[in-house]
N, C-alpha and C. Protein backbone atom coordinates (compact mmCIF):
# COMPACT_ATOMS: atom_id res chain seq x y z
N UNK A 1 96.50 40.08 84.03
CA UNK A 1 95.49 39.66 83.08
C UNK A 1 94.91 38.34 83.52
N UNK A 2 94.04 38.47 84.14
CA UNK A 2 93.62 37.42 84.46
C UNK A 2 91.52 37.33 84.52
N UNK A 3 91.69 36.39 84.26
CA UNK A 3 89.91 35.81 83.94
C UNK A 3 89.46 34.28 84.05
N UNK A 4 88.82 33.99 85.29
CA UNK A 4 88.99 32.72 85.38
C UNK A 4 90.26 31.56 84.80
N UNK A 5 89.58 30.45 84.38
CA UNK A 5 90.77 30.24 84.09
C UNK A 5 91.90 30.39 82.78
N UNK A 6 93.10 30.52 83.25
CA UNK A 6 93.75 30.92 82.21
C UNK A 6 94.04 30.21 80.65
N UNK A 7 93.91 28.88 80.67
CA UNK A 7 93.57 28.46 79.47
C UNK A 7 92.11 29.26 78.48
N UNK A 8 91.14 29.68 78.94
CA UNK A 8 90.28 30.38 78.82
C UNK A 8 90.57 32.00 77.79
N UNK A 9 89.75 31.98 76.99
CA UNK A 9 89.93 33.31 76.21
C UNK A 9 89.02 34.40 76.72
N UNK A 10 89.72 35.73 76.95
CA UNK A 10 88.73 36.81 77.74
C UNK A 10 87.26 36.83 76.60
N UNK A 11 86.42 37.03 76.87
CA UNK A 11 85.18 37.59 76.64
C UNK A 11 85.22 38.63 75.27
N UNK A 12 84.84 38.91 74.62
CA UNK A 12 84.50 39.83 73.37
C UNK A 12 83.24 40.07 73.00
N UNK A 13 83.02 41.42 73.07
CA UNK A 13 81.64 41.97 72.71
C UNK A 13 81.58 43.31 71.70
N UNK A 14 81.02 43.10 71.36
CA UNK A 14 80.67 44.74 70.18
C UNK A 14 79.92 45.75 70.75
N UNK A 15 80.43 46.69 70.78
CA UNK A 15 79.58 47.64 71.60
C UNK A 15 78.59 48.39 70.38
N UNK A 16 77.68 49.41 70.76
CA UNK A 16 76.67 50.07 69.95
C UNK A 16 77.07 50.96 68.98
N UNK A 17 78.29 51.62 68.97
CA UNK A 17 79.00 52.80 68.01
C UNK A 17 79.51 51.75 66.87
N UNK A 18 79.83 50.33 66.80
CA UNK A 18 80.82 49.27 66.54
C UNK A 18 82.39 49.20 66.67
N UNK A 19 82.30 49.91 67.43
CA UNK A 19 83.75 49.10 68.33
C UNK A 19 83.70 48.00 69.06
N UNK A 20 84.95 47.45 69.40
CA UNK A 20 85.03 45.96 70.04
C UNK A 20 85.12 46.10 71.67
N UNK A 21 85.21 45.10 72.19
CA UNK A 21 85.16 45.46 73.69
C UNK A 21 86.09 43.72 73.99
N UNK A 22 86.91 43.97 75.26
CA UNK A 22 87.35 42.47 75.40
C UNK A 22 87.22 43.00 77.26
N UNK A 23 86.91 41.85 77.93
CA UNK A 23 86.71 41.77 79.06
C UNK A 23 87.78 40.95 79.76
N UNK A 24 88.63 41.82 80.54
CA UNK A 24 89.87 41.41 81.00
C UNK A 24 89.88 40.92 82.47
N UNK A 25 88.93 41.40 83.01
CA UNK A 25 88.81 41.04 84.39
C UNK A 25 87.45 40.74 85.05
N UNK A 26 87.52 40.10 86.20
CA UNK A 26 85.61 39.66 86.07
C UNK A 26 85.13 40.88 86.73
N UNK A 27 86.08 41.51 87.23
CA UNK A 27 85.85 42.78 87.74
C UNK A 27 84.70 44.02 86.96
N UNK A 28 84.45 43.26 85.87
CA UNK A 28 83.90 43.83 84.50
C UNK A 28 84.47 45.31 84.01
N UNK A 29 85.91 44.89 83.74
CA UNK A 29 86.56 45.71 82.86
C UNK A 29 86.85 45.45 81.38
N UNK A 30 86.45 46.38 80.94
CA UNK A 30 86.44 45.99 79.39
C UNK A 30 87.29 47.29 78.61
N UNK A 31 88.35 46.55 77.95
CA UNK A 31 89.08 47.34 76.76
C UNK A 31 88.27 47.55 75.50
N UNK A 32 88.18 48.78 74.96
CA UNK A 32 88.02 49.04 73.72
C UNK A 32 88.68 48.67 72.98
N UNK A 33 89.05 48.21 71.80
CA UNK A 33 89.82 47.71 70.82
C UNK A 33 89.00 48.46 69.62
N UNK A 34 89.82 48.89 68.40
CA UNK A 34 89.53 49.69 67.36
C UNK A 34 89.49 48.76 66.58
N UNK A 35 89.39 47.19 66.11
CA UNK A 35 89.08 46.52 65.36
C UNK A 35 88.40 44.85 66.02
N UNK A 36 87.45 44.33 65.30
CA UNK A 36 87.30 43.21 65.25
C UNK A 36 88.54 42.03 66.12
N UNK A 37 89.45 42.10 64.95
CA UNK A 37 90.83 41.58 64.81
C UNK A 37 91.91 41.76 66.05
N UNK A 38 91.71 42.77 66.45
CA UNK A 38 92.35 43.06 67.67
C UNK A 38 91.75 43.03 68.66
N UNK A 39 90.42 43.08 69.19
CA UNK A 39 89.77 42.37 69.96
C UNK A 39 90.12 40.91 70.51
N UNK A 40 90.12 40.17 69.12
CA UNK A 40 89.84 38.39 69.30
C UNK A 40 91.68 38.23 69.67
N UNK A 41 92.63 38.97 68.97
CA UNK A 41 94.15 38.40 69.31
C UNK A 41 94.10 38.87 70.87
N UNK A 42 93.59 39.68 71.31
CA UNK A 42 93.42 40.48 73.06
C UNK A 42 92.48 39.09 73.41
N UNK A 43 91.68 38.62 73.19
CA UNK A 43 91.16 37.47 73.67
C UNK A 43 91.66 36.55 74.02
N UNK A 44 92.77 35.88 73.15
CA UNK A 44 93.45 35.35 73.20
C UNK A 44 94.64 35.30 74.16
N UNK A 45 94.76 36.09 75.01
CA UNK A 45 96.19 36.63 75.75
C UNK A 45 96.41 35.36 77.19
N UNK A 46 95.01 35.24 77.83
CA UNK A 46 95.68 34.04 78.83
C UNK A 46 95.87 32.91 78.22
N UNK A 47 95.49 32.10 76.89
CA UNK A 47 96.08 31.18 76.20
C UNK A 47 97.71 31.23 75.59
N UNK A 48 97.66 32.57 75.23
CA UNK A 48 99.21 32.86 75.25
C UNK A 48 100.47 32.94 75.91
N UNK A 49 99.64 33.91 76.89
CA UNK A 49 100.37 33.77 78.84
C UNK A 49 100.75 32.71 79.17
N UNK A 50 99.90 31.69 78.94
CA UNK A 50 100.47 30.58 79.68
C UNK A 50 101.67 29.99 78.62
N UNK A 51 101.29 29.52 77.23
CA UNK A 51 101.97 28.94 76.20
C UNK A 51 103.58 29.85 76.38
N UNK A 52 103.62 31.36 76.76
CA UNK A 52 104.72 31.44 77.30
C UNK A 52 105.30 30.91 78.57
N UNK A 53 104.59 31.43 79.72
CA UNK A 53 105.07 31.45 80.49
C UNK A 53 106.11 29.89 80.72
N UNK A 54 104.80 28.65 80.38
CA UNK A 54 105.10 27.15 80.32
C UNK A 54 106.17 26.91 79.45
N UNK A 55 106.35 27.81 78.58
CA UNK A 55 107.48 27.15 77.07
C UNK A 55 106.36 25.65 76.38
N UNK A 56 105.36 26.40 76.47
CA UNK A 56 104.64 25.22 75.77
C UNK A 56 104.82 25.76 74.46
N UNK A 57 105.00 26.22 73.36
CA UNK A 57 104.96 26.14 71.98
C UNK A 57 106.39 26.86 71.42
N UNK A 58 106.66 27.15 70.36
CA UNK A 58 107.99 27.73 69.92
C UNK A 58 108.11 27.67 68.61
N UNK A 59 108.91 28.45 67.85
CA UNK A 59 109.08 29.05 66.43
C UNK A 59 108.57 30.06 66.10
N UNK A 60 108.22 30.22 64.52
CA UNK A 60 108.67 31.53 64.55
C UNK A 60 107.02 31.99 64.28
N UNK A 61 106.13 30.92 64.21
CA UNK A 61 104.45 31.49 63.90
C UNK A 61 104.16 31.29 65.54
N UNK A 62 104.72 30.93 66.35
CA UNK A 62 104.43 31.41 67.72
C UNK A 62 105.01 32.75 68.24
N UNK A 63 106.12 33.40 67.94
CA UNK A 63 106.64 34.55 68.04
C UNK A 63 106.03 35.40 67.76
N UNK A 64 105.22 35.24 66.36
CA UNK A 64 104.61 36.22 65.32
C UNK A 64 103.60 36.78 66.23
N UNK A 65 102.42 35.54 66.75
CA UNK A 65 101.42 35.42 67.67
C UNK A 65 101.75 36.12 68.92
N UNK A 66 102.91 36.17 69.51
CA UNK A 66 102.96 36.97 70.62
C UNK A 66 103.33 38.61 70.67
N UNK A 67 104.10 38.52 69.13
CA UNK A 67 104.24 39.80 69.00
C UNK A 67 102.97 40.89 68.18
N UNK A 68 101.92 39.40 67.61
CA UNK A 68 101.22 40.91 67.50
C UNK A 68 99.89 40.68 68.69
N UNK A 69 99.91 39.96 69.49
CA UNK A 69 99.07 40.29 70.62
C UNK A 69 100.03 41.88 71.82
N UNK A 70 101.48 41.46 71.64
CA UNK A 70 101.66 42.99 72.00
C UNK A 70 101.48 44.67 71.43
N UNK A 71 101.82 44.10 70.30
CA UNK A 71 100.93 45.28 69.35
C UNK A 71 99.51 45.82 69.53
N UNK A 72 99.03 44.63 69.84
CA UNK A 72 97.72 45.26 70.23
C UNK A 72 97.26 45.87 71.71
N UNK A 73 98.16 45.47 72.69
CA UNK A 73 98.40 45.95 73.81
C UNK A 73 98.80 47.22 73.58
N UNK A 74 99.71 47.14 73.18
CA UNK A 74 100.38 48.82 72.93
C UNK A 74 99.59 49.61 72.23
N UNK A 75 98.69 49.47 71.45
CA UNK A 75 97.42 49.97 70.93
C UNK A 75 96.40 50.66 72.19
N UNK A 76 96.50 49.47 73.17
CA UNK A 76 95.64 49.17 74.04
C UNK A 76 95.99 50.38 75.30
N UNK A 77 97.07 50.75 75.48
CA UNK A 77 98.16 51.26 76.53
C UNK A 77 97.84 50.61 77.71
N UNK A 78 98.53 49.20 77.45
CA UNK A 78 98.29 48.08 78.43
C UNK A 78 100.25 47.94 78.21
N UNK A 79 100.58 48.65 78.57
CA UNK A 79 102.57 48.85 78.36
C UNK A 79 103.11 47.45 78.90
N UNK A 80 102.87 47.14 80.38
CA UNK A 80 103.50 45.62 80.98
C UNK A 80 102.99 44.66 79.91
N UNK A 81 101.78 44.61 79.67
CA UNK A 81 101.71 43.26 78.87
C UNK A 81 102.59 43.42 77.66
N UNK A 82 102.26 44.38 76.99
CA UNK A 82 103.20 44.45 75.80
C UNK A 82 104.20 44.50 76.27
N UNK A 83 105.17 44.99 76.89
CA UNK A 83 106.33 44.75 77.00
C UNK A 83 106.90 43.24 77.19
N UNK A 84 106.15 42.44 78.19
CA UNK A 84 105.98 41.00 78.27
C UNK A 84 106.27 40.10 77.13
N UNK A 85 104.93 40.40 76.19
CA UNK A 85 105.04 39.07 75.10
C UNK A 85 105.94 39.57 73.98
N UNK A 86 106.38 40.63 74.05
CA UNK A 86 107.35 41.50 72.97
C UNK A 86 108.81 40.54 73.32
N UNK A 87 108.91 40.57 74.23
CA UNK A 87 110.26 39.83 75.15
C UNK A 87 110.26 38.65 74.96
N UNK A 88 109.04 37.97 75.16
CA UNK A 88 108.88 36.27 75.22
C UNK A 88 108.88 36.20 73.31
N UNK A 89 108.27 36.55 72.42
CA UNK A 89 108.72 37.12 71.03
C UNK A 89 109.83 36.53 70.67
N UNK A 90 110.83 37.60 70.92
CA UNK A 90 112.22 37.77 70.85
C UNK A 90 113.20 36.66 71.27
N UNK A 91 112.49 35.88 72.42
CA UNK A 91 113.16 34.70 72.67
C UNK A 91 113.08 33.77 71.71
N UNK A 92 111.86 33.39 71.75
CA UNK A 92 110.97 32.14 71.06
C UNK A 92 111.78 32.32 69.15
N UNK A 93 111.76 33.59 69.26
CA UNK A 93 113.02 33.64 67.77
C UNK A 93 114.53 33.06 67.70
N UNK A 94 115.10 33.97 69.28
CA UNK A 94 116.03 33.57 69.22
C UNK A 94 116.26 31.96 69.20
N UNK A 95 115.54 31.54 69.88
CA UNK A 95 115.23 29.47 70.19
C UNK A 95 115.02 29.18 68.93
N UNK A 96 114.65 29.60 68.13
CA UNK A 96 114.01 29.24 66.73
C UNK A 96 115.12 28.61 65.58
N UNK A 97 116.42 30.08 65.85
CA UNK A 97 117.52 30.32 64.69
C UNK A 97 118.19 28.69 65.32
């Protein structure tokens, strides 16, 4: 998942039927997303990526945030990513207790 730079939120557009669209690669690939809402949390994913990867944030409204950007992956059948922030999730809880 990558799009310039990773602090950076992918791209979001509405397509003509009104479904959402998020642009994941400059490659100009774009996911459909079945809501608004799940679009913009898919937008959000290299701001997240990193906030995991770095251990920049923690508790349990950062967990929440990663677990439902995998939800929406798994929506997405984008399986590695979701499997990813589902995991980083689960930590950021366990660090939490």
């Amino acid at each position: 998942m990558r799009n310039g730079d990773r602090r950076d939120s992918f791209p979001v557009r509405q397509v003509g039927d009104g479904d959402w669209e998020v642009l994941i690669a400059s490659e100009d690939i774009w996911v459909q997303c079945e809501t608004e809402k799940d679009a913009r949390i898919l937008s959000r994913a290299p701001k997240l990526e990193l906030d995991a990867l770095e251990r920049a944030r923690s508790g349990l409204e950062f967990a929440a945030e990663l677990d439902a950007l995998a939800d929406v992956l798994e929506r997405c059948q984008i399986g590695f990513g979701s499997r990813f922030f589902r995991r980083r999730a689960a930590e950021v809880r366990r660090e939490a207790e």
